[in-house]
N, C-alpha and C. Protein backbone atom coordinates (compact mmCIF):
# COMPACT_ATOMS: atom_id res chain seq x y z
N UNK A 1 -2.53 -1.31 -11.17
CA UNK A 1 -1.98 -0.37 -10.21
C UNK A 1 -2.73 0.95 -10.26
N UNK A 2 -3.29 1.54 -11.61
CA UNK A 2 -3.82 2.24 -11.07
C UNK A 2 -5.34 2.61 -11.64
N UNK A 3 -6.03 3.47 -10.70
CA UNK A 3 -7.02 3.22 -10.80
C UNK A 3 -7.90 3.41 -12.49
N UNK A 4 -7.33 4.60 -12.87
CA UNK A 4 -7.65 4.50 -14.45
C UNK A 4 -7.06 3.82 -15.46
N UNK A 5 -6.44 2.53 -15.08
CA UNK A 5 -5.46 1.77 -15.86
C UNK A 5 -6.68 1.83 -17.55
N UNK A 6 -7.37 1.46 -17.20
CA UNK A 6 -7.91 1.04 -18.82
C UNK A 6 -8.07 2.40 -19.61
N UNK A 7 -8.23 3.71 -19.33
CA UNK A 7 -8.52 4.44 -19.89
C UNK A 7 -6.93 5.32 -20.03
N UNK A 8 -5.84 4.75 -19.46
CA UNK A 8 -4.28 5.46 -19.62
C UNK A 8 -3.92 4.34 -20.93
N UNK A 9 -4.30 2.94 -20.50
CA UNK A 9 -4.28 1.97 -21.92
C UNK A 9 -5.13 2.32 -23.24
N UNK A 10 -6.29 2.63 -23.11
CA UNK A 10 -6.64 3.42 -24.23
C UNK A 10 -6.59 4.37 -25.31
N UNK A 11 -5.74 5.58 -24.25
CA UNK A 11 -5.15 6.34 -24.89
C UNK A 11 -3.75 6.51 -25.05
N UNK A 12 -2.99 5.56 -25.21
CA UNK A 12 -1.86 5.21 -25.30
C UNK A 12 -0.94 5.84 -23.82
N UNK A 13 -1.12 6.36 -22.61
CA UNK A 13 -0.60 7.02 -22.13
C UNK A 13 -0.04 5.60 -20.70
N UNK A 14 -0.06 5.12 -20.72
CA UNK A 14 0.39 4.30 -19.64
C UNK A 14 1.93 4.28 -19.19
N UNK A 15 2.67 4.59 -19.90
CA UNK A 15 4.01 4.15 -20.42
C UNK A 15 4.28 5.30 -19.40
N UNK A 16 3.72 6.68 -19.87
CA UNK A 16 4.12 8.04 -19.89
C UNK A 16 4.11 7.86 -18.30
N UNK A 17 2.56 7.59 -17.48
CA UNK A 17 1.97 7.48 -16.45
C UNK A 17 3.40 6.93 -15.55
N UNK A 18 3.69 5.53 -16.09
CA UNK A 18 4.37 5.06 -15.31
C UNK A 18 6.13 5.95 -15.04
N UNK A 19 6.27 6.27 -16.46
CA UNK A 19 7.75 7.66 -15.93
C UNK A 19 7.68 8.58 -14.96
N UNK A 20 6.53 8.75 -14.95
CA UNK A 20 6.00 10.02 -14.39
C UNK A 20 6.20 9.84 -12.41
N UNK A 21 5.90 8.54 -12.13
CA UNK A 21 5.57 8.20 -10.84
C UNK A 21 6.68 8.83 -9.71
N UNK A 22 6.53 9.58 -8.73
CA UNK A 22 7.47 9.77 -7.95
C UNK A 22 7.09 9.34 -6.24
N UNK A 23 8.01 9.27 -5.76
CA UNK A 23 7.87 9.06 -4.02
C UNK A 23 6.21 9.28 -3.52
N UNK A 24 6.24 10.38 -3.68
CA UNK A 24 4.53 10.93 -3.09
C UNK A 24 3.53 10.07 -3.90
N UNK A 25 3.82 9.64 -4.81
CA UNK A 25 2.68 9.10 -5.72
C UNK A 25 2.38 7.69 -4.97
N UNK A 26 3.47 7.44 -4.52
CA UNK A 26 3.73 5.84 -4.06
C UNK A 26 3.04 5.71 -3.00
N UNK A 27 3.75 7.10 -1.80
CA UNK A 27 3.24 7.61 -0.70
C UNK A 27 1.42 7.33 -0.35
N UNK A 28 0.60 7.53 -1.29
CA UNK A 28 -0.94 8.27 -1.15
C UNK A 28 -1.14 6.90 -1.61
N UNK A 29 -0.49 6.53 -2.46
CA UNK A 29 -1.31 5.01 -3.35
C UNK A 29 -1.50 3.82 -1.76
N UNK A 30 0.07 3.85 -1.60
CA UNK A 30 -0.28 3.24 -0.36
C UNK A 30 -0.57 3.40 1.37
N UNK A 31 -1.17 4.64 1.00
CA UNK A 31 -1.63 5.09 2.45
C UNK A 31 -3.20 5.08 2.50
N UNK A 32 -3.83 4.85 0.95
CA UNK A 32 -5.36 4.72 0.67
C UNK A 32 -5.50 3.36 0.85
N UNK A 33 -4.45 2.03 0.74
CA UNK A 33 -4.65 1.03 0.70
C UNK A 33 -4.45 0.48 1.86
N UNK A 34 -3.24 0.79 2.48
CA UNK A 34 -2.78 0.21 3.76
C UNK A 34 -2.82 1.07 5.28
N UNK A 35 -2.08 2.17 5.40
CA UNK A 35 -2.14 2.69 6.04
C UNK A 35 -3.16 3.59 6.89
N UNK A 36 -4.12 4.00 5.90
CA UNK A 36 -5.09 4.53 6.05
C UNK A 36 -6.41 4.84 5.30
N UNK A 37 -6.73 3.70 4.80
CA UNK A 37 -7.78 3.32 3.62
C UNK A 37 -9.25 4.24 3.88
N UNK A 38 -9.66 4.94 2.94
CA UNK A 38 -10.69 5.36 2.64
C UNK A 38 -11.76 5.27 3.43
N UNK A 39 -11.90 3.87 3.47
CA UNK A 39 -13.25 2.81 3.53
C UNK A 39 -12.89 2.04 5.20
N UNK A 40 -13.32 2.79 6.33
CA UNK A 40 -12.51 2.14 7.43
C UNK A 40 -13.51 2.15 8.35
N UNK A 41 -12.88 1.54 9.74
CA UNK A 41 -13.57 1.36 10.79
C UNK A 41 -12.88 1.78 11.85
N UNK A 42 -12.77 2.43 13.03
CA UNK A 42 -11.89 2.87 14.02
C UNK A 42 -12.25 1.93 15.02
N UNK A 43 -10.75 1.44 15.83
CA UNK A 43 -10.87 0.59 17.25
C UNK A 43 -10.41 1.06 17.82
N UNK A 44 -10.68 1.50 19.18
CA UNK A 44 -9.93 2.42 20.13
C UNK A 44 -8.70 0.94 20.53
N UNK A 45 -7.54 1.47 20.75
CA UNK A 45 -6.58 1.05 21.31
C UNK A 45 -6.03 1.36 22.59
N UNK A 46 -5.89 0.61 23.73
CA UNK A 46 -5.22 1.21 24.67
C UNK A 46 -3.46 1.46 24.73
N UNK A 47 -3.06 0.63 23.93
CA UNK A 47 -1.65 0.78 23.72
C UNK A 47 -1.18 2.52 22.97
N UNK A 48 -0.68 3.42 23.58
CA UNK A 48 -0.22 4.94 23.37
C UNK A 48 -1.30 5.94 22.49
N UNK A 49 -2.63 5.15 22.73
CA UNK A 49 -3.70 5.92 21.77
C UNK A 49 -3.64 5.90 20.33
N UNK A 50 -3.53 4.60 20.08
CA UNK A 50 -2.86 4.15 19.15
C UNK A 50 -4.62 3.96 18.30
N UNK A 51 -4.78 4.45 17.10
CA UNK A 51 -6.53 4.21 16.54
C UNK A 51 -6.20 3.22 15.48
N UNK A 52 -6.47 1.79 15.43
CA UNK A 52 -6.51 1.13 14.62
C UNK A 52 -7.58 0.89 13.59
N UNK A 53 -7.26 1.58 12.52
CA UNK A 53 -7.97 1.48 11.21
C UNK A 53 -8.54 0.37 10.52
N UNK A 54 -9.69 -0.28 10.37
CA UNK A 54 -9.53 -1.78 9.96
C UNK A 54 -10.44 -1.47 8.46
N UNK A 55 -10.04 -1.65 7.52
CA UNK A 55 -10.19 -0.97 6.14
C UNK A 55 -11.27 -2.11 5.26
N UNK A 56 -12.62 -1.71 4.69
CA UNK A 56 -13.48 -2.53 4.26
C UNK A 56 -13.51 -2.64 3.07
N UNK A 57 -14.14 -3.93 2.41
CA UNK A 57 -13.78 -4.13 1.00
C UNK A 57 -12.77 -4.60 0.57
N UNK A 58 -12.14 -5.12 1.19
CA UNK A 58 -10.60 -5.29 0.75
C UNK A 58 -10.80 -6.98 0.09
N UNK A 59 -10.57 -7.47 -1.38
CA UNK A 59 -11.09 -8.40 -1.07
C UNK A 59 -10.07 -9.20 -1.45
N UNK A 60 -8.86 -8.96 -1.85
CA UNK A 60 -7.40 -9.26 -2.05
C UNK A 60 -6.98 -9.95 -0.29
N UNK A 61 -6.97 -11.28 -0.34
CA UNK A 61 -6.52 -12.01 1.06
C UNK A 61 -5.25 -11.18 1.40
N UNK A 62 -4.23 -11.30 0.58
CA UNK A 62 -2.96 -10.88 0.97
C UNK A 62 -3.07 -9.12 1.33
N UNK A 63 -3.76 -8.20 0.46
CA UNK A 63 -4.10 -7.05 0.90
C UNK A 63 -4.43 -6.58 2.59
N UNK A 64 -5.84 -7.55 2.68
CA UNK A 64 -6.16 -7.55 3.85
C UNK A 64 -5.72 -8.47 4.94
N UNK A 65 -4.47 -9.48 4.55
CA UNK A 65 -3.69 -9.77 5.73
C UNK A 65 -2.43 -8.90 6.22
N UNK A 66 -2.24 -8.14 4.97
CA UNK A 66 -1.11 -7.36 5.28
C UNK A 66 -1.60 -5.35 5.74
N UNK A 67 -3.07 -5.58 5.48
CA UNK A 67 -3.47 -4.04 6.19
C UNK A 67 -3.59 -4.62 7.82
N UNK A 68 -3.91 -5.94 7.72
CA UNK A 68 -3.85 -6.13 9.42
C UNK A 68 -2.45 -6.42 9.93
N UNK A 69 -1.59 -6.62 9.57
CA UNK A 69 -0.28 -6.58 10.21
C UNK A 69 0.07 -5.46 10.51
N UNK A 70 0.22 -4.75 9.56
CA UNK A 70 0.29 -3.18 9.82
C UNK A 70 -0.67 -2.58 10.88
N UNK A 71 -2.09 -2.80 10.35
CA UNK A 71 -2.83 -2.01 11.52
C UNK A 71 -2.72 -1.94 13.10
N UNK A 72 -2.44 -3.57 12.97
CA UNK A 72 -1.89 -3.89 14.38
C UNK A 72 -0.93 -3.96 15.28
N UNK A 73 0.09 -2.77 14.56
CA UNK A 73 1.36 -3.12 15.05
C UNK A 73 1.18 -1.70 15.79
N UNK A 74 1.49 -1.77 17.26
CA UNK A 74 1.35 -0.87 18.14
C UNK A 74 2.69 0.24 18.11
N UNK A 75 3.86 -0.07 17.26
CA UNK A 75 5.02 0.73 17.07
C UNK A 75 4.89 1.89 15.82
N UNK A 76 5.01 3.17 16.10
CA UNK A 76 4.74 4.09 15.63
C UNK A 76 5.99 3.81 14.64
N UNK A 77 7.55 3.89 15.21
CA UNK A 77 8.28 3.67 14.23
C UNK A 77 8.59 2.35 13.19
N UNK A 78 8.12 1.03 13.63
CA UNK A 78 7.97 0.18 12.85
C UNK A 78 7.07 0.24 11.81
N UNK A 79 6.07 0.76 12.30
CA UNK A 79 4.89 1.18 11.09
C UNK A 79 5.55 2.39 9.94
N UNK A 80 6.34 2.82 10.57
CA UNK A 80 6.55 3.89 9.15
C UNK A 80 7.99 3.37 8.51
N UNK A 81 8.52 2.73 9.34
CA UNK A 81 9.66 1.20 8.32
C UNK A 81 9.13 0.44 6.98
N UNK A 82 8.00 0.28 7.89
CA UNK A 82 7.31 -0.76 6.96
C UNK A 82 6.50 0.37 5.75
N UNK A 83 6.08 1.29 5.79
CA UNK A 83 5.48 2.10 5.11
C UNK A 83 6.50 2.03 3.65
N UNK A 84 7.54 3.00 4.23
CA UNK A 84 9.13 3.01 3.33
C UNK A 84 9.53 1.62 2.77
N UNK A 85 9.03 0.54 3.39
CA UNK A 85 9.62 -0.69 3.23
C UNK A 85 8.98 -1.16 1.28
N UNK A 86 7.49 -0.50 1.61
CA UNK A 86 6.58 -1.16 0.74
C UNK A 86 6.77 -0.22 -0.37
N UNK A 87 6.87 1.28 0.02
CA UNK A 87 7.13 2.11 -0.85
C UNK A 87 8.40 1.77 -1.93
N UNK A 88 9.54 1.30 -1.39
CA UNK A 88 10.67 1.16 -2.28
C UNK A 88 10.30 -0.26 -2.76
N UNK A 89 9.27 -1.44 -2.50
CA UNK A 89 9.16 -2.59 -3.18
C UNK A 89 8.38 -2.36 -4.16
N UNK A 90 7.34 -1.39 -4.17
CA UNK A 90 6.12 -1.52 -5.22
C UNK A 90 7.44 -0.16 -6.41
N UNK A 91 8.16 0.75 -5.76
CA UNK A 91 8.89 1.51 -6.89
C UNK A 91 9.85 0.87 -7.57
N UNK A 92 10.29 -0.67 -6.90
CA UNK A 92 11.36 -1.69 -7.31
C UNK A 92 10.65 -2.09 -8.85
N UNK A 93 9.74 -2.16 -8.31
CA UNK A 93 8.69 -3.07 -9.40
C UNK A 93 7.88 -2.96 -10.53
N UNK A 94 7.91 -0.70 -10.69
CA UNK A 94 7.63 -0.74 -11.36
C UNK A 94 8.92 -0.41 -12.19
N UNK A 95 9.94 0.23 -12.10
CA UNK A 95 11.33 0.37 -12.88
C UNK A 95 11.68 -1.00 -13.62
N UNK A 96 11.28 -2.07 -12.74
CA UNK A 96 12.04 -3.63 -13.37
C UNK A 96 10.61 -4.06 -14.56
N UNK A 97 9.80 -3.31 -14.37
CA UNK A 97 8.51 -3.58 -14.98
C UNK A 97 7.75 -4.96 -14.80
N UNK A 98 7.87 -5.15 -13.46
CA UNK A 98 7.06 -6.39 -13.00
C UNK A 98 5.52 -5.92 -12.93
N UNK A 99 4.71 -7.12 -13.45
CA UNK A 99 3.56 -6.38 -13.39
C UNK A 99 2.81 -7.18 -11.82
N UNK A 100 3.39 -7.95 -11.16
CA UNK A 100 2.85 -8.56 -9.73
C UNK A 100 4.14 -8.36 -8.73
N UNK A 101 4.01 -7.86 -7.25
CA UNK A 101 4.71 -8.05 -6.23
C UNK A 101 4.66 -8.92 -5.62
N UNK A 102 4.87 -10.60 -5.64
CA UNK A 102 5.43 -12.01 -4.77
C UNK A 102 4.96 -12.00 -3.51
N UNK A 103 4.09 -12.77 -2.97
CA UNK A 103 3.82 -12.62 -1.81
C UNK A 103 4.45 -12.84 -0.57
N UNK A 104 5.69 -13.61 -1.08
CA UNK A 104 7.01 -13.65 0.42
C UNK A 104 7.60 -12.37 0.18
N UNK A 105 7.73 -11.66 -0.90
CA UNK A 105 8.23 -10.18 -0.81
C UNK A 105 7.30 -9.24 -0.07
N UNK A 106 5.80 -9.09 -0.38
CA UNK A 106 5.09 -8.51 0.53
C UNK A 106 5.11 -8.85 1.72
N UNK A 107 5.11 -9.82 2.23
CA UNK A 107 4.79 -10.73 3.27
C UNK A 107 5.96 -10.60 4.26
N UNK A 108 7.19 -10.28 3.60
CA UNK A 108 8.61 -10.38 4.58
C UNK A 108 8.63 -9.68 5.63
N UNK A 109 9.41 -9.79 6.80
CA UNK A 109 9.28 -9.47 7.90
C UNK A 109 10.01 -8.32 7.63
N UNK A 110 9.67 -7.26 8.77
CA UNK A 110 10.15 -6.03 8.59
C UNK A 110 11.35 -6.14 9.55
């Protein structure tokens, strides 16, 4: 989960890392991955000027089937359902200390 995992494992701090996590943290983690990834490509949309982001590198199938569900969903408010949706599954997950999110849980319909 995160990007300096081996070097928070190194120095014993992972534990700490993970108390530490709040809303916004969740927020950015998954707005670099899904919502609005780093590493992108712009498609003009005619549906409400809607710019669909199509995010490169992604080499996680389920990652990049689920940045295209999202990308493609022309509803401004469904997209930020689903934003909140993912936010409270990946914060479910780390409190229960799962170290994988299920892919019918990612995958579920919004």
């Amino acid at each position: 989960m995160f990007p300096e995992q081996s070097i928070l494992n190194k120095h014993k701090k992972r534990k700490d890392a993970l108390q530490k996590i709040n809303d916004r943290d969740m927020e950015v983690v998954i707005d670099g991955l899904i919502c609005h990834p780093h590493a992108h490509q712009h498609i003009e949309s005619p549906i409400e000027k809607h710019e669909i982001r199509i995010g490169g590198g992604i080499s996680n199938p389920f990652l990049f089937l689920f940045h295209l569900r999202y990308q493609l969903c022309p509803i401004k408010e469904k997209r930020e359902h689903e934003k909140g949706r993912l936010m409270n599954l990946f914060k479910q997950s780390i409190v229960e200390k799962k170290r994988t999110v299920q892919p019918d849980s990612l995958m579920a319909l919004p």
